[in-house]
ModelCIF file with pLDDT and N, C-alpha, C, O atoms, coordinates in Angstrom:
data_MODEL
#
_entry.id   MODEL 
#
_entity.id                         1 
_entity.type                       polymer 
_entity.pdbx_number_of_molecules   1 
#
_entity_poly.entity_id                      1 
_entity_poly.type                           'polypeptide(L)' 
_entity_poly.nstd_linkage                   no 
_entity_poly.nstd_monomer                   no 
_entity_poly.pdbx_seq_one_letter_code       
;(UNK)(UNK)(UNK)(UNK)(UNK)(UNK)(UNK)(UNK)(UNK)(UNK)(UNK)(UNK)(UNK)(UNK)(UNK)(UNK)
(UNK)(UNK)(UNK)(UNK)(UNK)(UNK)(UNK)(UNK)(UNK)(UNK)(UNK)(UNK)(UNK)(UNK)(UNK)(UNK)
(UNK)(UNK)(UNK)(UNK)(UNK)(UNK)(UNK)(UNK)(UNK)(UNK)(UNK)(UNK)(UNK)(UNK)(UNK)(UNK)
;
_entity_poly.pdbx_seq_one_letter_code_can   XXXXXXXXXXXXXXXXXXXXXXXXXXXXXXXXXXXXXXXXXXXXXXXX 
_entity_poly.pdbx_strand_id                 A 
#
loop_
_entity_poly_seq.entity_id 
_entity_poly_seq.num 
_entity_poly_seq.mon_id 
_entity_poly_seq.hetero 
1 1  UNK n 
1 2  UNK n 
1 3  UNK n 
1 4  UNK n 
1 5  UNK n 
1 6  UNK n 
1 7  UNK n 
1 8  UNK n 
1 9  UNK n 
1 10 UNK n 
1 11 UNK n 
1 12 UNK n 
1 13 UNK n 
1 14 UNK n 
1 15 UNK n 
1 16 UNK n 
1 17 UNK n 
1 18 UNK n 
1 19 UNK n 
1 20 UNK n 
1 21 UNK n 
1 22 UNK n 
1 23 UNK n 
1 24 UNK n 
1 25 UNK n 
1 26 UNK n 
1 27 UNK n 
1 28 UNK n 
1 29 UNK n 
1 30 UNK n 
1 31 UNK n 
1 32 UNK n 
1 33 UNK n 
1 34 UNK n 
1 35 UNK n 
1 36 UNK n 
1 37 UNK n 
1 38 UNK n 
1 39 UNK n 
1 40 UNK n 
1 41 UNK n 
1 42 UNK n 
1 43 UNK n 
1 44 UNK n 
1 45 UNK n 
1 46 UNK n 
1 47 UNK n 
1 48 UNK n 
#
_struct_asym.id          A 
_struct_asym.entity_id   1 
#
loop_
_ma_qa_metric.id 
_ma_qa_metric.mode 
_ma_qa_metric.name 
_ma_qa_metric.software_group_id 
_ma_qa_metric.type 
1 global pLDDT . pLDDT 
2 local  pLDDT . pLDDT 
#
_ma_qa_metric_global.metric_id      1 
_ma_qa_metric_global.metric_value   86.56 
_ma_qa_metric_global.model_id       1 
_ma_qa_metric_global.ordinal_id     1 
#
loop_
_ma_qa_metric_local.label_asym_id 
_ma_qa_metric_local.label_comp_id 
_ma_qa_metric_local.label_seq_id 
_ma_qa_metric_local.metric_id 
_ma_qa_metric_local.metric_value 
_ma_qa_metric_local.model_id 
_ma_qa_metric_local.ordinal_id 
A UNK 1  2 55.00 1 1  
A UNK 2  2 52.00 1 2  
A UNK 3  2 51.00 1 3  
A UNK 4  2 44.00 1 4  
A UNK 5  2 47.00 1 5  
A UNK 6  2 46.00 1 6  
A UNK 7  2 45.00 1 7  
A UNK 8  2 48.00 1 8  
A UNK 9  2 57.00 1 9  
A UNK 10 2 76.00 1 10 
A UNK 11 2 87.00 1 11 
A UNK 12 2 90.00 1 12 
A UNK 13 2 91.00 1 13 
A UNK 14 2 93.00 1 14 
A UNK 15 2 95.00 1 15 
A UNK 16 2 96.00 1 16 
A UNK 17 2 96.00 1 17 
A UNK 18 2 95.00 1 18 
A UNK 19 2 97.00 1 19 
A UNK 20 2 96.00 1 20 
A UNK 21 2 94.00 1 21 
A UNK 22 2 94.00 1 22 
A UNK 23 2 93.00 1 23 
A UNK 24 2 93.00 1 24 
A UNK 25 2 93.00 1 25 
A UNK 26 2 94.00 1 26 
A UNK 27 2 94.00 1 27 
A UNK 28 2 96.00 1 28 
A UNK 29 2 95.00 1 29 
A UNK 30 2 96.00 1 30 
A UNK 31 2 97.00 1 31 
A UNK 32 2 98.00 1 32 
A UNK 33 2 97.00 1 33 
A UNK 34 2 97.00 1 34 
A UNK 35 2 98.00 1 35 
A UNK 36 2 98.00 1 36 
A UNK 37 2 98.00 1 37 
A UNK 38 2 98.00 1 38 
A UNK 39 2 98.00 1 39 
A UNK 40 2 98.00 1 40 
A UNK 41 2 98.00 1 41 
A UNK 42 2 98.00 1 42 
A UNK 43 2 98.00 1 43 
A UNK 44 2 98.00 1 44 
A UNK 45 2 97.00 1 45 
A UNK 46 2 96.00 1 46 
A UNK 47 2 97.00 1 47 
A UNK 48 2 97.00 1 48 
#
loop_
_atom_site.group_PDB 
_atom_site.id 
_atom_site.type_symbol 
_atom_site.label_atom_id 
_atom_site.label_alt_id 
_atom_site.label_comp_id 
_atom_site.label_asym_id 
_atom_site.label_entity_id 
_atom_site.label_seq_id 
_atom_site.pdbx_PDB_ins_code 
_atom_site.Cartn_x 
_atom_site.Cartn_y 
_atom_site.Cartn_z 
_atom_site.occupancy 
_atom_site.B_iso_or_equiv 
_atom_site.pdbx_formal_charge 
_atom_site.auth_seq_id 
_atom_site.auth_comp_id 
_atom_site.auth_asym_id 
_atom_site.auth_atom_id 
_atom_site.pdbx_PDB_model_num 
ATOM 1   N N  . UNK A 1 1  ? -128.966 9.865  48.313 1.00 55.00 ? 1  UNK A N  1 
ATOM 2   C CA . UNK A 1 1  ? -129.364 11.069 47.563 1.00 55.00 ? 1  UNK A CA 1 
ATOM 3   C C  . UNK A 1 1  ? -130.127 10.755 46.278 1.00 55.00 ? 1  UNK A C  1 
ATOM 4   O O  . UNK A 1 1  ? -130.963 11.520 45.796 1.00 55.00 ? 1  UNK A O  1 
ATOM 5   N N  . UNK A 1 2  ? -129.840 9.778  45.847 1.00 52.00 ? 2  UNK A N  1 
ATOM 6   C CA . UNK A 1 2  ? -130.601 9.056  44.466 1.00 52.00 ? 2  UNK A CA 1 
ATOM 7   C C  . UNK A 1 2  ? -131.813 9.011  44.591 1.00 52.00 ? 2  UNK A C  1 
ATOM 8   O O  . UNK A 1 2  ? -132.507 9.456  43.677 1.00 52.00 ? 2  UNK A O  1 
ATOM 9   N N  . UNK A 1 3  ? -132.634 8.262  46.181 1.00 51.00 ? 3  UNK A N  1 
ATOM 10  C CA . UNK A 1 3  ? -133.651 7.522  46.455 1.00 51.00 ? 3  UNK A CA 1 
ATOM 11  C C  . UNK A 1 3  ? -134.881 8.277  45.788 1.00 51.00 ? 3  UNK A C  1 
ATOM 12  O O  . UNK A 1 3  ? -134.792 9.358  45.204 1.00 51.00 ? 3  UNK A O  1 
ATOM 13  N N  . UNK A 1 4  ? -135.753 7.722  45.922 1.00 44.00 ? 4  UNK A N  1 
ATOM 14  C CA . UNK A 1 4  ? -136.671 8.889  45.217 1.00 44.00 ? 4  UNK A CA 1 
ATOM 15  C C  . UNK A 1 4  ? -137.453 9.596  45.849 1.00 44.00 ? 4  UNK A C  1 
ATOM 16  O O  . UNK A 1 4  ? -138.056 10.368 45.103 1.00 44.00 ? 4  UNK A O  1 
ATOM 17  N N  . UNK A 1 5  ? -137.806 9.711  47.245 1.00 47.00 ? 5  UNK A N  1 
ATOM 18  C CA . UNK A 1 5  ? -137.700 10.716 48.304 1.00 47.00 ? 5  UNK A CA 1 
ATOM 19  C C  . UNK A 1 5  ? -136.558 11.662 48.493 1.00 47.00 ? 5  UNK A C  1 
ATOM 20  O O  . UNK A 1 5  ? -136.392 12.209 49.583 1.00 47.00 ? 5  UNK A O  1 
ATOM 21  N N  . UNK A 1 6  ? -135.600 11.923 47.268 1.00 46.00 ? 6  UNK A N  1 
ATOM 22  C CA . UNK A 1 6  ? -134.664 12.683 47.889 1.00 46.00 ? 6  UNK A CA 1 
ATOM 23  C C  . UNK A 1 6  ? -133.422 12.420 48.552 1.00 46.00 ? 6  UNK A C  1 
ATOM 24  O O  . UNK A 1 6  ? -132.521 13.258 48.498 1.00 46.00 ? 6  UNK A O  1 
ATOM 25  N N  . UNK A 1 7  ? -133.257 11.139 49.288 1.00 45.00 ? 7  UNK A N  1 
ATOM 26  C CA . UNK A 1 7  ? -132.698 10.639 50.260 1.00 45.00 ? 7  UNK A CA 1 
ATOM 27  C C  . UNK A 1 7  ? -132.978 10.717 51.229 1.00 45.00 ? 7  UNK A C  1 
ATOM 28  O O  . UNK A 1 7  ? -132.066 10.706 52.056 1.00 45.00 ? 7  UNK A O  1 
ATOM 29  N N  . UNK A 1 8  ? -134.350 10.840 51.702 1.00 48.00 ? 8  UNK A N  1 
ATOM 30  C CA . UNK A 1 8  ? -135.217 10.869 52.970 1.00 48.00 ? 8  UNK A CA 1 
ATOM 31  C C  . UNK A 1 8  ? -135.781 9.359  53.222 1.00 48.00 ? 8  UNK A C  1 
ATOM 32  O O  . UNK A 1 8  ? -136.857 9.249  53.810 1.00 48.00 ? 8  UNK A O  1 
ATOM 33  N N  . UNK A 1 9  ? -135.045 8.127  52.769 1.00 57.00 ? 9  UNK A N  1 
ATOM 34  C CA . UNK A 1 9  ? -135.454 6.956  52.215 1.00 57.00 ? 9  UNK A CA 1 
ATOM 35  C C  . UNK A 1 9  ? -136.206 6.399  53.659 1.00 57.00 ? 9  UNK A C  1 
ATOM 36  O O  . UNK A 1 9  ? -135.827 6.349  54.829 1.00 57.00 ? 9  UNK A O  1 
ATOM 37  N N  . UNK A 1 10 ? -137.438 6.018  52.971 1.00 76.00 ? 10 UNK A N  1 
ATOM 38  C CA . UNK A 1 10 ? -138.699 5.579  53.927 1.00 76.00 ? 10 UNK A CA 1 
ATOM 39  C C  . UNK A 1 10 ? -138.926 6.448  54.767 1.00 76.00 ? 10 UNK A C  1 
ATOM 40  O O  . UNK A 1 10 ? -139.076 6.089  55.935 1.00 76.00 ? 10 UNK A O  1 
ATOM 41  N N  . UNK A 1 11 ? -139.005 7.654  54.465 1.00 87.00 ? 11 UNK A N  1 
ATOM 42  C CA . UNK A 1 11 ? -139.529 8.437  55.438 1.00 87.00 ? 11 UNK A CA 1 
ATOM 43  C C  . UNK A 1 11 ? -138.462 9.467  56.505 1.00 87.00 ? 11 UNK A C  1 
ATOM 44  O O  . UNK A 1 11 ? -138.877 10.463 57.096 1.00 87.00 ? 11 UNK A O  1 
ATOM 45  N N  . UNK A 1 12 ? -136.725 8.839  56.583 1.00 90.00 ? 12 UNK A N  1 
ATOM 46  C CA . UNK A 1 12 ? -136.189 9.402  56.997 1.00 90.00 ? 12 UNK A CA 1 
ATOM 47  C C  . UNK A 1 12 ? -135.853 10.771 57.101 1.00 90.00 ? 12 UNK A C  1 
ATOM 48  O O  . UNK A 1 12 ? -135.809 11.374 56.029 1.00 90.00 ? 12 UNK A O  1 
ATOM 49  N N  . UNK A 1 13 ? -135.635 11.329 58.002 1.00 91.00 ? 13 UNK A N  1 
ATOM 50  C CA . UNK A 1 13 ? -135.417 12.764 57.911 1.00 91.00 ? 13 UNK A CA 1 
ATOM 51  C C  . UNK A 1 13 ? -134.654 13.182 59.204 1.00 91.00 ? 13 UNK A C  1 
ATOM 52  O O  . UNK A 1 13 ? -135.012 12.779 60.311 1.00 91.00 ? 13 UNK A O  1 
ATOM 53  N N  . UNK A 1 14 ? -133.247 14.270 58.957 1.00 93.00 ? 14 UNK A N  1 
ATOM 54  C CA . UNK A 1 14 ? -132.513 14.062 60.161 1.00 93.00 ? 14 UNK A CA 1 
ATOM 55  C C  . UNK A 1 14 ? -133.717 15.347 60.848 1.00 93.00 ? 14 UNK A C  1 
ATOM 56  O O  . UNK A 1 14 ? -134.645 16.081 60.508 1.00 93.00 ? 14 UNK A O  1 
ATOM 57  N N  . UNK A 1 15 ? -132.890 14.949 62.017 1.00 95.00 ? 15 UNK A N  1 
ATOM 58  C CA . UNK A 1 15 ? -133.717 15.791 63.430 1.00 95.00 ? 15 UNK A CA 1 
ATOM 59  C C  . UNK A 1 15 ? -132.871 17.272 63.232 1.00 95.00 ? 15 UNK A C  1 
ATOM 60  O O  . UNK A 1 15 ? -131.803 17.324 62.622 1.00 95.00 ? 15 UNK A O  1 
ATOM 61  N N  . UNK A 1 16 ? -133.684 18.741 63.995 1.00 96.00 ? 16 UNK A N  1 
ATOM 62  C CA . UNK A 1 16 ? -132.574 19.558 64.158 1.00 96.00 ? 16 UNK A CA 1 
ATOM 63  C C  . UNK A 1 16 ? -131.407 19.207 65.446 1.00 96.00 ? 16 UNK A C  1 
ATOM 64  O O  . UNK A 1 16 ? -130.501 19.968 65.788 1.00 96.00 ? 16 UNK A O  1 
ATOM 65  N N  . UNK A 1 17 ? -131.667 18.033 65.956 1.00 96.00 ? 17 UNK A N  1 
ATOM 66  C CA . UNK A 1 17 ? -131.063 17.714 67.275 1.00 96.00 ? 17 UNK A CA 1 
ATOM 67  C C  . UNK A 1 17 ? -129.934 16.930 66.403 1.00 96.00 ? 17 UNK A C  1 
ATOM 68  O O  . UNK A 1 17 ? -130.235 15.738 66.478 1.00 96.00 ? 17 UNK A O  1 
ATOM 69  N N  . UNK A 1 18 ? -129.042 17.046 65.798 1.00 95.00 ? 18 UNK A N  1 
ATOM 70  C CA . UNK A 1 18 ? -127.648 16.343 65.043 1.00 95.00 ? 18 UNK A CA 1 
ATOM 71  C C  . UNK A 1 18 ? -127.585 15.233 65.198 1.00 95.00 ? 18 UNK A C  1 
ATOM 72  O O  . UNK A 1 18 ? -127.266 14.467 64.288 1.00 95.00 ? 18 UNK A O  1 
ATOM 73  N N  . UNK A 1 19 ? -127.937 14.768 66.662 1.00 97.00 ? 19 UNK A N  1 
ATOM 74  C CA . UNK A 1 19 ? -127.511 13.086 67.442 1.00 97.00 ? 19 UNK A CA 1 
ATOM 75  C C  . UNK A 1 19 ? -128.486 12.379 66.889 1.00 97.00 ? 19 UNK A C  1 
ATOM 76  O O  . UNK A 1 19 ? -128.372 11.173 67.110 1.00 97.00 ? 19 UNK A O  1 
ATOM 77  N N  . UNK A 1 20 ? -129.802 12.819 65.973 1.00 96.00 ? 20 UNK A N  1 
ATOM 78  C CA . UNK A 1 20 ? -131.307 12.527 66.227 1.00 96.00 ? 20 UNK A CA 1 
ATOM 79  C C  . UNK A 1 20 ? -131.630 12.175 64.754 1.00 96.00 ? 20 UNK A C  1 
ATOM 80  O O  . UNK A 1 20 ? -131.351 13.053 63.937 1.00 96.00 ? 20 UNK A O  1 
ATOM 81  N N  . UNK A 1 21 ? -132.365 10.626 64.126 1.00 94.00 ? 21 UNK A N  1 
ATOM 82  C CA . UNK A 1 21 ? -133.447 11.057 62.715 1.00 94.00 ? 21 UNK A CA 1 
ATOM 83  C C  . UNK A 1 21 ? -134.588 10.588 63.405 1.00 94.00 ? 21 UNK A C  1 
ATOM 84  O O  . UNK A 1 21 ? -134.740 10.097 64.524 1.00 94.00 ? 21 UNK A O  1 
ATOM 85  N N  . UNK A 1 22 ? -135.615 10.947 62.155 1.00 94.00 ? 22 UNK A N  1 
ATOM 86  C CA . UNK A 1 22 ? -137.046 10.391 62.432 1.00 94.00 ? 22 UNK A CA 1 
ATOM 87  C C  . UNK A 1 22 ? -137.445 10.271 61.477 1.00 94.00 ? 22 UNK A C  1 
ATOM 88  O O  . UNK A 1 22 ? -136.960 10.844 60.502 1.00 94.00 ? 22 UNK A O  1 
ATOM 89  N N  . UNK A 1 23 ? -138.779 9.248  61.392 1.00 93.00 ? 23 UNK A N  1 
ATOM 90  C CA . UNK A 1 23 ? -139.196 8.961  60.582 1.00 93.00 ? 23 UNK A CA 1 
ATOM 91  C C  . UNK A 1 23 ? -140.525 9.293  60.380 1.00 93.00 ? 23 UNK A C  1 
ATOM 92  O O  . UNK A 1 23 ? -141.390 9.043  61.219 1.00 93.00 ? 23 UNK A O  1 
ATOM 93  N N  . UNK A 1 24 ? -140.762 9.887  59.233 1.00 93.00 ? 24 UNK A N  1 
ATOM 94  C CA . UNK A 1 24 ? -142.441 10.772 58.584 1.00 93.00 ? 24 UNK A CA 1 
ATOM 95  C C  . UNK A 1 24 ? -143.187 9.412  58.339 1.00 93.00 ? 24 UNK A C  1 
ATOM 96  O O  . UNK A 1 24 ? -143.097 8.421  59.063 1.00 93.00 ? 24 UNK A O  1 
ATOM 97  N N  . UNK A 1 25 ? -144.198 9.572  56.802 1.00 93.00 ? 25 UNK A N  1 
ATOM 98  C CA . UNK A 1 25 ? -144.545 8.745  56.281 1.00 93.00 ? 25 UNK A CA 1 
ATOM 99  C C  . UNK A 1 25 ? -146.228 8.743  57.437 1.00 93.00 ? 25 UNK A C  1 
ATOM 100 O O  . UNK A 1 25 ? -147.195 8.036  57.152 1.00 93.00 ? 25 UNK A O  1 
ATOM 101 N N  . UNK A 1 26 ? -146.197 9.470  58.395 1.00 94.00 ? 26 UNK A N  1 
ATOM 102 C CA . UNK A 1 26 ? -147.486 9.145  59.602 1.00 94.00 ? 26 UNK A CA 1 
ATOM 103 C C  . UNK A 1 26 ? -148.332 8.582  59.127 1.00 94.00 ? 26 UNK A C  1 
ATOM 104 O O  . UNK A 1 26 ? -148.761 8.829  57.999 1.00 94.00 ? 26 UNK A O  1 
ATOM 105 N N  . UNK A 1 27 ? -148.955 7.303  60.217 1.00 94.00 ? 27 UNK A N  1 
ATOM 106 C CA . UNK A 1 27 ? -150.471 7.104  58.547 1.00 94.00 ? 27 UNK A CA 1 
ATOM 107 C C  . UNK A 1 27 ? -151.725 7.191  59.608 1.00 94.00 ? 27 UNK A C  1 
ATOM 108 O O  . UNK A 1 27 ? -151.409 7.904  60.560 1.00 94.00 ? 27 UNK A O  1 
ATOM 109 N N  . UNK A 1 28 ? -152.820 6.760  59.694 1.00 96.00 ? 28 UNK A N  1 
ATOM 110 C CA . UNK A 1 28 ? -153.617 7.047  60.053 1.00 96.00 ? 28 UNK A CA 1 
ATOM 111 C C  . UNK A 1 28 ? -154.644 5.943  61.339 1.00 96.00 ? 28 UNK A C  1 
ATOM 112 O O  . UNK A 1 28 ? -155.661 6.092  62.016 1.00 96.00 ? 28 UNK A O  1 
ATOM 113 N N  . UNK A 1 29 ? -153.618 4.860  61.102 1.00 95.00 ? 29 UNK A N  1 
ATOM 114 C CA . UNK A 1 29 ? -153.132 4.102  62.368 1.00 95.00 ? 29 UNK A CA 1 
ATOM 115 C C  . UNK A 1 29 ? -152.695 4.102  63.201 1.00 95.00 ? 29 UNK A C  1 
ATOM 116 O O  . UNK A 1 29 ? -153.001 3.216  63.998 1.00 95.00 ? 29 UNK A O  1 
ATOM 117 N N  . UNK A 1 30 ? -151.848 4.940  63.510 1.00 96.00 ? 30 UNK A N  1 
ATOM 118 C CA . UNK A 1 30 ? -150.607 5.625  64.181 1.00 96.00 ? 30 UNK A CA 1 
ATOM 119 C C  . UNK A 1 30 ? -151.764 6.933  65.155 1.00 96.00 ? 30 UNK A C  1 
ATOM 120 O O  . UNK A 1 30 ? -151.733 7.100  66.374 1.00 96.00 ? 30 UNK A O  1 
ATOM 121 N N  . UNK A 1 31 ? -152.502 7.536  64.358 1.00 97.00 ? 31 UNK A N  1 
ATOM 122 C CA . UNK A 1 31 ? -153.098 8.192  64.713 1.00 97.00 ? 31 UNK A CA 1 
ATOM 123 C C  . UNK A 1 31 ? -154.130 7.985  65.545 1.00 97.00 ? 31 UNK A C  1 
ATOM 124 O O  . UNK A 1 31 ? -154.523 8.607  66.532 1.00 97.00 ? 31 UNK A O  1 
ATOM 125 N N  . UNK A 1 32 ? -154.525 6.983  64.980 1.00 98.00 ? 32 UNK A N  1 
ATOM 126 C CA . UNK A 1 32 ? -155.581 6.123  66.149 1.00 98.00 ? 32 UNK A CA 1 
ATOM 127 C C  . UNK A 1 32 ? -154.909 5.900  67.107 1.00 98.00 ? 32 UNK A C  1 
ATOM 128 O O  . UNK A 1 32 ? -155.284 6.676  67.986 1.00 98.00 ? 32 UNK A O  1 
ATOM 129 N N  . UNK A 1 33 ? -154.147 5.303  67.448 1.00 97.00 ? 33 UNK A N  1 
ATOM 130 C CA . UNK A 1 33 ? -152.807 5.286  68.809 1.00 97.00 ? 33 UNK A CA 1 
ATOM 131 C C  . UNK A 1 33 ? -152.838 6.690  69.181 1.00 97.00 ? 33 UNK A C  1 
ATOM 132 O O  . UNK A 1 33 ? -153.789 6.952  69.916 1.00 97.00 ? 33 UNK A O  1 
ATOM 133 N N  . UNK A 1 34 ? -152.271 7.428  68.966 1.00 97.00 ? 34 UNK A N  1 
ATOM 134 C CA . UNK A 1 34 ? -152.556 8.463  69.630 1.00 97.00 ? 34 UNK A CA 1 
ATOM 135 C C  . UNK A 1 34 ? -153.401 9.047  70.269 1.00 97.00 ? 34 UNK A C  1 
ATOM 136 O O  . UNK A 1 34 ? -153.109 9.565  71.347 1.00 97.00 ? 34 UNK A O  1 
ATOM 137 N N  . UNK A 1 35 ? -154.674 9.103  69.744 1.00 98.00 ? 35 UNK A N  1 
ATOM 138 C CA . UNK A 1 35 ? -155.918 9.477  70.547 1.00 98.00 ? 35 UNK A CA 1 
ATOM 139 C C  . UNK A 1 35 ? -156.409 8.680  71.339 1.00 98.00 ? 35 UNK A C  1 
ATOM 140 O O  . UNK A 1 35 ? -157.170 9.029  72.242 1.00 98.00 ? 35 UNK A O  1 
ATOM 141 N N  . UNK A 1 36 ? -155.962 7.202  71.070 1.00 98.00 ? 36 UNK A N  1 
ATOM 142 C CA . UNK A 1 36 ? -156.433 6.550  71.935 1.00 98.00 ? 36 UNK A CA 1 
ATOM 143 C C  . UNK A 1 36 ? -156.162 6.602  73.286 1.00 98.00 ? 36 UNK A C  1 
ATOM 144 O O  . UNK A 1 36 ? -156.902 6.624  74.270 1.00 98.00 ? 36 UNK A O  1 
ATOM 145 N N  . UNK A 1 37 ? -154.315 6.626  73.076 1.00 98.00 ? 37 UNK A N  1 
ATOM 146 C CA . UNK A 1 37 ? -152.995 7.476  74.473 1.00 98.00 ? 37 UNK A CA 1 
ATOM 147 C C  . UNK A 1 37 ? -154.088 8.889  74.779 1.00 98.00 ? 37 UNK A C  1 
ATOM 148 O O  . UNK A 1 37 ? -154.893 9.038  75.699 1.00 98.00 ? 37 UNK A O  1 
ATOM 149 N N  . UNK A 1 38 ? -153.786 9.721  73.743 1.00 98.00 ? 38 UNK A N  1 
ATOM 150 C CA . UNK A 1 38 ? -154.249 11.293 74.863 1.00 98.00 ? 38 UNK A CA 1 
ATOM 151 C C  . UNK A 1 38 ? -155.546 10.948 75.344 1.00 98.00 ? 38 UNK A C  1 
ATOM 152 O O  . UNK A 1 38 ? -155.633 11.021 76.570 1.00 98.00 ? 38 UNK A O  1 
ATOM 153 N N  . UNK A 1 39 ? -156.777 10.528 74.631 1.00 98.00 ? 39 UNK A N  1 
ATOM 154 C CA . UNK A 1 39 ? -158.065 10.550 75.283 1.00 98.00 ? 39 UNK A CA 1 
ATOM 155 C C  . UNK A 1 39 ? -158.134 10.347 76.778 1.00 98.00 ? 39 UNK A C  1 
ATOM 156 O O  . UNK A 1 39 ? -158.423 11.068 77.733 1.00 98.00 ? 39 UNK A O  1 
ATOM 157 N N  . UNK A 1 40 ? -157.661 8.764  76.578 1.00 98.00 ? 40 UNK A N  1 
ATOM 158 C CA . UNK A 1 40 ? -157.241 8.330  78.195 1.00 98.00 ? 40 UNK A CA 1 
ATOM 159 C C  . UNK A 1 40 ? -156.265 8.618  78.991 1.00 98.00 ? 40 UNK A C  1 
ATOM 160 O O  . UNK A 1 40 ? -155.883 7.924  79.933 1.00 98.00 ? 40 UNK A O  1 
ATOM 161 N N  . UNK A 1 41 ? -155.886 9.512  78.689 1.00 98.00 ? 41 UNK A N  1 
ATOM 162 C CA . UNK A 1 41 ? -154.845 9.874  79.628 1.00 98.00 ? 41 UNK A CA 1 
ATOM 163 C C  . UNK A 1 41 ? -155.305 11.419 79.975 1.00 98.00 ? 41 UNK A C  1 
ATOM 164 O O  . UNK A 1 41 ? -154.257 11.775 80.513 1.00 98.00 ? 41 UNK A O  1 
ATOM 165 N N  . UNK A 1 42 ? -155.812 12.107 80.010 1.00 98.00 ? 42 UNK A N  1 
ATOM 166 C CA . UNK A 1 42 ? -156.938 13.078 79.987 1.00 98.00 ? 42 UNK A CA 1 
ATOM 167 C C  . UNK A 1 42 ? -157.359 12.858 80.766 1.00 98.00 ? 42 UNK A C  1 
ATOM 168 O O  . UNK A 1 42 ? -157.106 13.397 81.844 1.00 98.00 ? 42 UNK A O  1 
ATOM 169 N N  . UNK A 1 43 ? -158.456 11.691 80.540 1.00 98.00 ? 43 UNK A N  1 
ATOM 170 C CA . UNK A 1 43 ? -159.506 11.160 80.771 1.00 98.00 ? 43 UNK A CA 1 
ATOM 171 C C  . UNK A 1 43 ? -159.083 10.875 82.459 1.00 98.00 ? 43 UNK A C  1 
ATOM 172 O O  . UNK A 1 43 ? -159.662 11.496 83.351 1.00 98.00 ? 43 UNK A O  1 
ATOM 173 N N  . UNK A 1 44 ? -158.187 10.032 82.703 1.00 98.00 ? 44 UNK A N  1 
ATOM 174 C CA . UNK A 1 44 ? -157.799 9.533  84.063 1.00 98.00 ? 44 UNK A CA 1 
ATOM 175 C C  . UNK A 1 44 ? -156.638 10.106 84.394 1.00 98.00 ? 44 UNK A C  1 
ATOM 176 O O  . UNK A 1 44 ? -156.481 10.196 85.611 1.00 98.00 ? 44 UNK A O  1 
ATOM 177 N N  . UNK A 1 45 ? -155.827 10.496 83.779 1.00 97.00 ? 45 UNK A N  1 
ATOM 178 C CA . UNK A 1 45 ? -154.980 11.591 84.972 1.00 97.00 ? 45 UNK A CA 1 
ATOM 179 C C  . UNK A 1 45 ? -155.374 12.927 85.295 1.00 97.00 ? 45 UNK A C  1 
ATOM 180 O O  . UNK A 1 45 ? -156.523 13.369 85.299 1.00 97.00 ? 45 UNK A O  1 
ATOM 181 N N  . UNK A 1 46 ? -154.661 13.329 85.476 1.00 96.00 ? 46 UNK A N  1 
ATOM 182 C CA . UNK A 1 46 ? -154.918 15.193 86.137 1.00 96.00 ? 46 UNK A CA 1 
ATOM 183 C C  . UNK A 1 46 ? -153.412 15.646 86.246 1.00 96.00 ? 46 UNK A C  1 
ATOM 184 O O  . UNK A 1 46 ? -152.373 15.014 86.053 1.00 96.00 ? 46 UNK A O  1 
ATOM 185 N N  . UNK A 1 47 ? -153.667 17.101 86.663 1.00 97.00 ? 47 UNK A N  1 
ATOM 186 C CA . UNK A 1 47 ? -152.645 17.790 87.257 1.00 97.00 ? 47 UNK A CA 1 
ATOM 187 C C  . UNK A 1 47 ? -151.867 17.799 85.398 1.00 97.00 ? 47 UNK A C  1 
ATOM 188 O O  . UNK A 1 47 ? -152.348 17.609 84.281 1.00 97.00 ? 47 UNK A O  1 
ATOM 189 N N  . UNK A 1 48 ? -150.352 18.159 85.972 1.00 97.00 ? 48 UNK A N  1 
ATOM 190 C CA . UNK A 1 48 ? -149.790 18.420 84.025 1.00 97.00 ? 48 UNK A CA 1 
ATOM 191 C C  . UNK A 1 48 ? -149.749 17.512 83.007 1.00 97.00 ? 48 UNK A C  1 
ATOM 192 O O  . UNK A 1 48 ? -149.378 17.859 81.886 1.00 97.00 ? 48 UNK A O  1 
#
């Protein structure tokens, strides 16, 4: 509770799922991963 996020320390943050945390902080690397995943996966799958 001290931390200076609040007690969200490095980004933590509980889930609304109780069993569950995650971690924020997203940067813009991460993001590149991602588009890189959806583009191609778009790209060469189909259907849902």
């Amino acid at each position: 509770p001290k931390a200076w996020d609040g007690g969200m320390t490095n980004g933590w943050v509980h889930a609304k799922d109780p069993e569950w945390d995650w971690r924020g902080t997203t940067s813009s690397d991460q993001t590149v991963g991602q588009v890189f995943t959806l583009t191609l996966m778009a790209e060469l799958m189909d259907g849902d």
